[in-house]
Every structure is written in structure tokens, then in C-alpha cells.
N, C-alpha and C. Protein backbone atom coordinates (compact mmCIF):
# COMPACT_ATOMS: atom_id res chain seq x y z
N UNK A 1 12.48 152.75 38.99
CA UNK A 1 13.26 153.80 38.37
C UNK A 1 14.69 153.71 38.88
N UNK A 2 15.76 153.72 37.90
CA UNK A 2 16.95 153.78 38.45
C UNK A 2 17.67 154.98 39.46
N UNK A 3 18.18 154.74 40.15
CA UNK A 3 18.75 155.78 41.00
C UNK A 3 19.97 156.15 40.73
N UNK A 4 20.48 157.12 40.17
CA UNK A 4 21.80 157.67 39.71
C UNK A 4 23.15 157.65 40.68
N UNK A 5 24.09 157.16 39.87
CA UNK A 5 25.19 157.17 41.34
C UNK A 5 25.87 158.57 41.83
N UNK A 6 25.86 159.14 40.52
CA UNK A 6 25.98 160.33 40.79
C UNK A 6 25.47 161.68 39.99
N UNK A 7 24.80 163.07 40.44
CA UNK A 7 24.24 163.86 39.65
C UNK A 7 25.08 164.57 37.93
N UNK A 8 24.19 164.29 37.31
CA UNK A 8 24.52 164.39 36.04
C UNK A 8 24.62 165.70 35.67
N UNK A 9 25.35 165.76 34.59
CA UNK A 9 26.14 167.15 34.13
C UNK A 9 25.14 167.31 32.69
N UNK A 10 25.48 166.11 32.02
CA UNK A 10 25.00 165.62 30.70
C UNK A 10 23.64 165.31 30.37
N UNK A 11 22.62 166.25 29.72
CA UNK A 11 21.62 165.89 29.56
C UNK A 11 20.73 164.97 28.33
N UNK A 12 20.24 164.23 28.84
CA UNK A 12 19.13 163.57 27.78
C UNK A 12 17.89 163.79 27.55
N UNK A 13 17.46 164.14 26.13
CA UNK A 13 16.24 164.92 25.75
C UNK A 13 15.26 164.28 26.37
N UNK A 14 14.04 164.79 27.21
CA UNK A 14 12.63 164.23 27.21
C UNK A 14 13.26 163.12 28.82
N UNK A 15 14.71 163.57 29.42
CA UNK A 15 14.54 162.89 31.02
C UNK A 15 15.16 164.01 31.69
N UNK A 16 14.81 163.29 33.21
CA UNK A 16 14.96 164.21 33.84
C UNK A 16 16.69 164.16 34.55
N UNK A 17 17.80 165.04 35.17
CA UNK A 17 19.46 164.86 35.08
C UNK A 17 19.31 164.21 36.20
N UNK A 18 18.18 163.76 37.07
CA UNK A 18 18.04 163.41 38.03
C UNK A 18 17.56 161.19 38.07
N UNK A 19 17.72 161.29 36.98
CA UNK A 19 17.04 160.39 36.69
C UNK A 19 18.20 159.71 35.54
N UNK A 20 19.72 159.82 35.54
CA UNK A 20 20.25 159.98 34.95
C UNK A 20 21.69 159.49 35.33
N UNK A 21 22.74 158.46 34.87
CA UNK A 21 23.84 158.37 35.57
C UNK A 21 24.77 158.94 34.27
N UNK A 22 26.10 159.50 34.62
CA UNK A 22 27.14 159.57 33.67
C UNK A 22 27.95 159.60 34.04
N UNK A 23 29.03 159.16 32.90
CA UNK A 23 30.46 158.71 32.81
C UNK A 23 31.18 159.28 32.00
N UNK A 24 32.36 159.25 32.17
CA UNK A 24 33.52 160.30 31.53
C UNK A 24 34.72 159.73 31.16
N UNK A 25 35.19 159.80 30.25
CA UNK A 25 36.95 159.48 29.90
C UNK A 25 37.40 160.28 29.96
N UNK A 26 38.00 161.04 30.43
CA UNK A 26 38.46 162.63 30.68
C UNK A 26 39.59 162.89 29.21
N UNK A 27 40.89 161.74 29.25
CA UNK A 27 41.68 162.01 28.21
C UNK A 27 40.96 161.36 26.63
N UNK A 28 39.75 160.71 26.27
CA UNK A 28 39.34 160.21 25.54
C UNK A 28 38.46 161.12 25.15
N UNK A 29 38.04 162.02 25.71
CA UNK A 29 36.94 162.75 25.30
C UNK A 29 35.71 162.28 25.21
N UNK A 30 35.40 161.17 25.36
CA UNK A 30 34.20 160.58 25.49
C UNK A 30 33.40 160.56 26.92
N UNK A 31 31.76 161.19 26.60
CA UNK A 31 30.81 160.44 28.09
C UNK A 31 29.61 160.08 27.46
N UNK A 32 29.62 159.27 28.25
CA UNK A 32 28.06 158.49 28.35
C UNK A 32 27.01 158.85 29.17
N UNK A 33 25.79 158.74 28.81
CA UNK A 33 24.70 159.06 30.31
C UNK A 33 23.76 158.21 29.21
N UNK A 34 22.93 157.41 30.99
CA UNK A 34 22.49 156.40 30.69
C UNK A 34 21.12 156.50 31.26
N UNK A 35 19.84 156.29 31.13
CA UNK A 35 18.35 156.18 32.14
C UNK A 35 17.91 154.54 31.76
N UNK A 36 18.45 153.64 32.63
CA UNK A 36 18.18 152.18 32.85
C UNK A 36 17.47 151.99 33.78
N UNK A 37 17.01 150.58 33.64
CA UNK A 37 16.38 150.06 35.21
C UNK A 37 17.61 149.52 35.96
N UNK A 38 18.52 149.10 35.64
CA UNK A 38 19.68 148.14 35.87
C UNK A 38 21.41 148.50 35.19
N UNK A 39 21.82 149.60 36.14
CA UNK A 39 23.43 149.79 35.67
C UNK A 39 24.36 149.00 36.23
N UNK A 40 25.38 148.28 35.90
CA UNK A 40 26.05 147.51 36.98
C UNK A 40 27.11 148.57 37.44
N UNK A 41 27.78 148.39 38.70
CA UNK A 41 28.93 149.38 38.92
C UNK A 41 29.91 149.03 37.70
N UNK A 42 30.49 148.18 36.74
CA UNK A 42 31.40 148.14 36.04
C UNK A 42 31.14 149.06 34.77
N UNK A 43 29.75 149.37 34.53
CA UNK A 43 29.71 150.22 33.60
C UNK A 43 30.47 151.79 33.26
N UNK A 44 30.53 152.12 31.91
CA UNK A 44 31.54 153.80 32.36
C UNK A 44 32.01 153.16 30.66
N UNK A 45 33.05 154.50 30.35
CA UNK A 45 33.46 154.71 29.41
C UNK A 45 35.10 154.59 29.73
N UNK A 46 35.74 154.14 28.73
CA UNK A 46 37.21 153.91 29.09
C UNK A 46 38.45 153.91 27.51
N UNK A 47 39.52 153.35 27.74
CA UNK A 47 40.58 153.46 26.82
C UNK A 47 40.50 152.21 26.01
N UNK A 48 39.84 152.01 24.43
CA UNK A 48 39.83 150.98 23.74
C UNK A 48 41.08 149.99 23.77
N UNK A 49 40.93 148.73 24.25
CA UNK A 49 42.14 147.98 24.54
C UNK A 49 41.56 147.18 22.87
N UNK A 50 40.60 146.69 23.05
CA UNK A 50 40.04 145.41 22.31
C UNK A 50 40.20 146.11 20.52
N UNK A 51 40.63 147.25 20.34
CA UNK A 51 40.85 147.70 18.89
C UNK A 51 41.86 148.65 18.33
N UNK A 52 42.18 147.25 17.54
CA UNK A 52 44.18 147.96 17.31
C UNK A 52 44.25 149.12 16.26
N UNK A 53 45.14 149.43 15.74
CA UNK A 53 45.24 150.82 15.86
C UNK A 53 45.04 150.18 13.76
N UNK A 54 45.18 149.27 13.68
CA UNK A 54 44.61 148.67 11.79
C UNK A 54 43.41 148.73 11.81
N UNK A 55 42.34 148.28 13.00
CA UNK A 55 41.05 147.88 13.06
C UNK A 55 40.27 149.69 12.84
N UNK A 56 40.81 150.61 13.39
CA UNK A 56 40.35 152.00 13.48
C UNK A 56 40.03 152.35 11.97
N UNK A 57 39.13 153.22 11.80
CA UNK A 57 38.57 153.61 10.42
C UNK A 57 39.54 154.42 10.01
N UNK A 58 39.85 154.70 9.13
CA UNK A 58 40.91 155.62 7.92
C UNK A 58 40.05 156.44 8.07
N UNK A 59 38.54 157.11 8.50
CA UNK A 59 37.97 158.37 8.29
C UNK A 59 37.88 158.89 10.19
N UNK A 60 38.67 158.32 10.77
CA UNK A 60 38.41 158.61 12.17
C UNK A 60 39.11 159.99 12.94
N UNK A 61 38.25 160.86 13.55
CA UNK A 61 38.19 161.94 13.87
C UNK A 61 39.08 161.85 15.40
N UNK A 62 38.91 160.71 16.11
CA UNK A 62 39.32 160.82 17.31
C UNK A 62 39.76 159.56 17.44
N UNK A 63 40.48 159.03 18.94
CA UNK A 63 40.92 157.95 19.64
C UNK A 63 39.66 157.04 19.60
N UNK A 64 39.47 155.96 18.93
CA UNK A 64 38.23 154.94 19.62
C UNK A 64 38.23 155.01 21.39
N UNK A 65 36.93 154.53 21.81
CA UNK A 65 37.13 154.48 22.91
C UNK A 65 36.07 153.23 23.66
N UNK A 66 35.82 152.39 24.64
CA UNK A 66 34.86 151.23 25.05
C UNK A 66 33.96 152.07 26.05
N UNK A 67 32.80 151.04 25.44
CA UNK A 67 31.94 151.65 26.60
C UNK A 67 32.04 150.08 27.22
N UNK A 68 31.88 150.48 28.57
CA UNK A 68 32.42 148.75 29.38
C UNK A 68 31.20 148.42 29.98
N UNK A 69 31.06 147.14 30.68
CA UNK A 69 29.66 146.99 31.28
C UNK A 69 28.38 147.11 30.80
N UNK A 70 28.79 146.71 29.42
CA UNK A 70 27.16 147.14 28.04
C UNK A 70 26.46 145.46 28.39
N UNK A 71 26.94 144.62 28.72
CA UNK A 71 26.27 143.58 29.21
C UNK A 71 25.72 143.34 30.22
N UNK A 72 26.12 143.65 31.33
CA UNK A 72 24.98 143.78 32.75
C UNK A 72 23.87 144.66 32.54
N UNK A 73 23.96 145.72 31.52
CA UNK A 73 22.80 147.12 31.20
C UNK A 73 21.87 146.83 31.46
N UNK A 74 20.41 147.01 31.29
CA UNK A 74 19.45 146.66 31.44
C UNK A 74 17.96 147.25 31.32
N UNK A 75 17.63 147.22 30.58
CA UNK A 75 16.29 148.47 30.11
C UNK A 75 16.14 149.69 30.62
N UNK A 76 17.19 150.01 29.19
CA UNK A 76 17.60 151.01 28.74
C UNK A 76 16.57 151.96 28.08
N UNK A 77 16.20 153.30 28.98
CA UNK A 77 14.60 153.96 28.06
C UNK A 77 15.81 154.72 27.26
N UNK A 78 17.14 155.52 27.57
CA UNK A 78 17.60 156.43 26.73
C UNK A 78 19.28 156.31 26.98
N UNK A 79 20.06 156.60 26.12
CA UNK A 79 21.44 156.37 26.06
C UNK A 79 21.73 157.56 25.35
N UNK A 80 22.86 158.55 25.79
CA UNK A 80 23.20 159.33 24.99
C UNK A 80 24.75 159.13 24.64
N UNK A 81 25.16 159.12 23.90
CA UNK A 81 27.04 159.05 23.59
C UNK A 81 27.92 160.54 22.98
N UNK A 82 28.58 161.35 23.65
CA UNK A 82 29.18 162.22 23.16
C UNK A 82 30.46 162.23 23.24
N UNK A 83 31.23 162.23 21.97
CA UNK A 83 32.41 162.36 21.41
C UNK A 83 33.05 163.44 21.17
N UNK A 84 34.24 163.99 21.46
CA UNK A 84 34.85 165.22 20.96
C UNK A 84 35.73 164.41 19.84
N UNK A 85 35.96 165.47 18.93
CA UNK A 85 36.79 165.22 17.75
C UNK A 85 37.53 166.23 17.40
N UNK A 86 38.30 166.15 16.68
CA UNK A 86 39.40 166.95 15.79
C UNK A 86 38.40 167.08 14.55
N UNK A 87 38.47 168.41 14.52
CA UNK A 87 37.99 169.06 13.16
C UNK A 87 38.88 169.19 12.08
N UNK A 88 40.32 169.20 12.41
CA UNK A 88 41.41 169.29 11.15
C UNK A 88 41.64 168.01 10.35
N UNK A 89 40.64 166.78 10.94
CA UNK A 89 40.96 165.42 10.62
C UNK A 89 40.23 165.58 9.07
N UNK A 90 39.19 166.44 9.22
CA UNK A 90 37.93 166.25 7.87
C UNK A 90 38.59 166.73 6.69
N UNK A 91 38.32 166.05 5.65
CA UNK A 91 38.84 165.87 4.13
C UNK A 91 38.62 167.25 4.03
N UNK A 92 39.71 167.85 3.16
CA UNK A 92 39.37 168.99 2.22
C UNK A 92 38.31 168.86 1.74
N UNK A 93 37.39 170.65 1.97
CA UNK A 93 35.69 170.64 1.26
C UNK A 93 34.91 169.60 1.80
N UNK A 94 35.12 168.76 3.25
CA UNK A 94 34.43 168.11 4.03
C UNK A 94 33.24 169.50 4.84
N UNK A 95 32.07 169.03 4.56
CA UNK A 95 31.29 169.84 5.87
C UNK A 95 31.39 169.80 6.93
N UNK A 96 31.64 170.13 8.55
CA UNK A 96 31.99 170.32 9.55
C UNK A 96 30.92 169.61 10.07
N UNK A 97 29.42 169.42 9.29
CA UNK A 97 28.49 168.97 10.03
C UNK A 97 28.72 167.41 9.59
N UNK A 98 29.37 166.87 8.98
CA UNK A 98 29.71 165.53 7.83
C UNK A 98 30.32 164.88 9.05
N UNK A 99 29.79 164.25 10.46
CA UNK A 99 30.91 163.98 11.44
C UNK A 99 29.27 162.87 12.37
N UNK A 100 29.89 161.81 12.60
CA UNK A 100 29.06 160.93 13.16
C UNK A 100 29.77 160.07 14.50
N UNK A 101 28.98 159.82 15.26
CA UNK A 101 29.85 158.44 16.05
C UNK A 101 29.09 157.12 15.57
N UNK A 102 30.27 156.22 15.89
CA UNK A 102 30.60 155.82 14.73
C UNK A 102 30.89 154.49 15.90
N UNK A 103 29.70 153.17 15.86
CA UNK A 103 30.39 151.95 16.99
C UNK A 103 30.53 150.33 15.84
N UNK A 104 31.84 149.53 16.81
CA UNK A 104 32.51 148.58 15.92
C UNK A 104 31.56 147.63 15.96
N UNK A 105 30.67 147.41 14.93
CA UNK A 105 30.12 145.81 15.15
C UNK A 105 30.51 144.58 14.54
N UNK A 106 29.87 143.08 14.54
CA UNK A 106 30.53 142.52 13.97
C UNK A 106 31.11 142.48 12.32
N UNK A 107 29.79 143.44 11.95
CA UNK A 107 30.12 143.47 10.11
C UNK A 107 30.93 144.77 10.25
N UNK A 108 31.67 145.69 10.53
CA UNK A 108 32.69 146.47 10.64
C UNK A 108 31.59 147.75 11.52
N UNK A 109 32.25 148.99 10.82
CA UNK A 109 31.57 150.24 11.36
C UNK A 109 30.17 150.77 11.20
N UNK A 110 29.41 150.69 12.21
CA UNK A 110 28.18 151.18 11.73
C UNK A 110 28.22 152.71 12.11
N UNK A 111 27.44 153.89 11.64
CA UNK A 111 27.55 155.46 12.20
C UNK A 111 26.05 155.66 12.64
N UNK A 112 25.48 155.95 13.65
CA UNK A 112 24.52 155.83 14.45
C UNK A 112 24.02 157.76 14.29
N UNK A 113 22.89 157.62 14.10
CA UNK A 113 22.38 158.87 13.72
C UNK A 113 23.24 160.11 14.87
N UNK A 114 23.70 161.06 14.13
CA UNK A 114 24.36 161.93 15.09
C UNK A 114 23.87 163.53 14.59
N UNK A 115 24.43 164.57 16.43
CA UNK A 115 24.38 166.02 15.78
C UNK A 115 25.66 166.19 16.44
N UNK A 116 26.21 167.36 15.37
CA UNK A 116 27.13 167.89 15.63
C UNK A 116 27.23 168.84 16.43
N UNK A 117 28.00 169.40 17.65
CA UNK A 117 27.83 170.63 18.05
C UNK A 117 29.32 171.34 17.52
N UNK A 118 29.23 172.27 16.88
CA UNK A 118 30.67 173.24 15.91
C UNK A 118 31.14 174.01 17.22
N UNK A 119 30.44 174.65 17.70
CA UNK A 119 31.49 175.34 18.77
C UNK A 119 32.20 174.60 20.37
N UNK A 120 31.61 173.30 20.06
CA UNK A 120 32.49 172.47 21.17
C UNK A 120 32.85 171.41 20.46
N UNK A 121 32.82 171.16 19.54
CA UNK A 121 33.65 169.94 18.24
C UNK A 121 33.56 168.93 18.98
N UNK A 122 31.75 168.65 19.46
CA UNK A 122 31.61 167.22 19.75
C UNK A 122 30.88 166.64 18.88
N UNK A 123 30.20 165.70 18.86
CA UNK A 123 29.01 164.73 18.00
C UNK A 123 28.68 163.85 19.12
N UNK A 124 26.99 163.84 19.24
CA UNK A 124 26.28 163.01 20.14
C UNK A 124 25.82 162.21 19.27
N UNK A 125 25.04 161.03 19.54
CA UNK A 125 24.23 160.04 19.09
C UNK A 125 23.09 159.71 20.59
N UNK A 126 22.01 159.91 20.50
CA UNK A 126 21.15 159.37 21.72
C UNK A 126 20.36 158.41 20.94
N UNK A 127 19.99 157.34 22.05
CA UNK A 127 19.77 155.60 21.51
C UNK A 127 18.51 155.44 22.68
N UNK A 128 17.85 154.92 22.34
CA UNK A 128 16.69 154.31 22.86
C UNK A 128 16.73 152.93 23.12
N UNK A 129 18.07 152.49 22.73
CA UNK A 129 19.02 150.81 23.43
C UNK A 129 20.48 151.17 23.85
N UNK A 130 20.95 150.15 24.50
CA UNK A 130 21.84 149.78 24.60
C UNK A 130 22.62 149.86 22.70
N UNK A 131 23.98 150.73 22.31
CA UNK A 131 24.28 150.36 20.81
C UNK A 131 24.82 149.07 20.70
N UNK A 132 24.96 149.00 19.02
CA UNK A 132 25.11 147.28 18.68
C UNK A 132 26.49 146.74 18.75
N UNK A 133 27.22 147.62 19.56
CA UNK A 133 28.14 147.12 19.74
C UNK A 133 29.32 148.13 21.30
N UNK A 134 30.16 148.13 21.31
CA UNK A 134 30.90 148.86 22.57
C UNK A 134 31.92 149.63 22.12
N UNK A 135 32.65 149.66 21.01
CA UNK A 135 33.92 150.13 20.80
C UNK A 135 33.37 151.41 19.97
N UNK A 136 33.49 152.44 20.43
CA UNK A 136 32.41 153.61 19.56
C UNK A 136 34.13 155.01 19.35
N UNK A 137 33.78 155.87 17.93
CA UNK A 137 34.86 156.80 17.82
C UNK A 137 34.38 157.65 17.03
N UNK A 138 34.28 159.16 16.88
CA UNK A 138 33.88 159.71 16.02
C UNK A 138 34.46 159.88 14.59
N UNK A 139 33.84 159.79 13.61
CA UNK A 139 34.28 160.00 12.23
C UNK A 139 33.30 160.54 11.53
N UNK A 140 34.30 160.82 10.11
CA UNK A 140 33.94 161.91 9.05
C UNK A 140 32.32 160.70 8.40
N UNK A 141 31.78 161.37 8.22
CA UNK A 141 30.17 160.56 7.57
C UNK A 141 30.16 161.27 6.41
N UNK A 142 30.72 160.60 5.28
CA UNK A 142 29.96 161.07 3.78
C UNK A 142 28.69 160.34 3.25
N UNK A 143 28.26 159.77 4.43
CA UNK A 143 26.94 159.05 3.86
C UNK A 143 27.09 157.46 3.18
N UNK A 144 28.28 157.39 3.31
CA UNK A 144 28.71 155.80 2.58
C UNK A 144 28.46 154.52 3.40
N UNK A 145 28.96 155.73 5.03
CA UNK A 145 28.81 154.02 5.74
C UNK A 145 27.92 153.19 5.87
């Protein structure tokens, strides 16, 4: 069982916060919490270098941001990803709940099942892997992507 580096704030359904590491971008709004057998210290959440500001979706709610150290990871039972966003970003007559995170893979944006929370204008996604890619940002989901 992995041993957490430090006690978690951020919970994941069905583990225990003890059983649990997380990470923070403080100005990105993004954290991660992770229940692995194997975290490397380089892992954590940080400031997207690797995606220019053309590569970002036209429906994007917030700053992209990297999750780093997704390659040392290592059996991964649960991953949770939470994003804050701008709510003024969503299209006129957009639903508030219409909001996903949203990670870069090689065929462009995939949006990874999400819930919204309205009174803290975040969106989580929790993963049962490692996601298919690192560069993750919240956006508007009309169901297209």
C-alpha cells in the first residue's frame, strides 16, 4: 500500500485520505490526489509549458495545466482531477452543469467523464488509471467532443 507524503485534504470515493497523496497548483487551480502502489517524488500538478496558447480548445473554461511524473506512476487503484473554472466563459444558454475536464491526447481533446460542483465552480473527473494523456483544462462539454 502506498504511503502518502503528505495528509490529504482531497477526497477519493470508496479510499481512505489516509491512503492518499495530493497535489496542488495553487495559481492554476488545479489538484490531483492519487492511491498508487508507486508515486515518484516528481509527480504533482504544474504550469502547462508543452501547450501553446493555439493548441488550447476555443471552448476552454480555464488555464490548461500538466500533470508531471504520469510516467514513473504506477498502479494506480484511483485518480481524482479537480479543476476550477470560470463560469462566465460558458456560451450564452450554456448549462452550468455542460463543463468537463478535458486532457490533450494524441488525436486532440478527449473530456473524461466529469461532475460539476456550482457553488465552488470546480469539475472533477476520478479515473481508475493513470489519464490518456497529461495536459488536462476544464471546458464547456456540449456533448460533441
Amino acid at each position: 500500500m502506498y504511503i502518502p507524503l503528505f495528509e490529504s485534504t482531497m477526497s477519493i470515493p470508496g479510499y481512505r485520505s489516509s491512503d492518499t497523496a495530493e497535489f496542488a497548483l495553487e495559481f492554476g487551480g488545479a489538484r490531483a490526489a492519487v492511491v498508487a502502489s508507486d508515486v515518484p517524488d516528481g509527480f504533482g500538478v504544474d504550469d502547462s509549458v508543452r501547450c501553446s496558447p493555439a493548441d488550447v480548445p476555443a471552448d476552454a473554461l480555464a488555464e490548461p495545466v500538466e500533470l508531471v511524473g504520469l510516467d514513473g506512476l504506477a498502479g494506480v487503484s484511483a485518480m481524482r482531477i479537480e479543476v476550477d473554472y470560470d463560469p462566465t466563459g460558458l456560451p450564452p444558454g450554456a448549462s452550468p452543469t455542460d463543463v468537463a475536464v478535458a486532457v490533450e491526447t494524441d488525436g486532440g481533446w478527449e473530456t473524461l467523464d466529469s461532475t460539476v460542483d456550482l457553488a465552488e465552480t470546480t469539475v472533477t473527473a476520478v479515473l481508475n488509471e493513470r489519464p490518456p494523456g497529461s495536459t488536462i483544462v476544464a471546458v464547456y462539454d456540449d456533448g460533441e467532443h
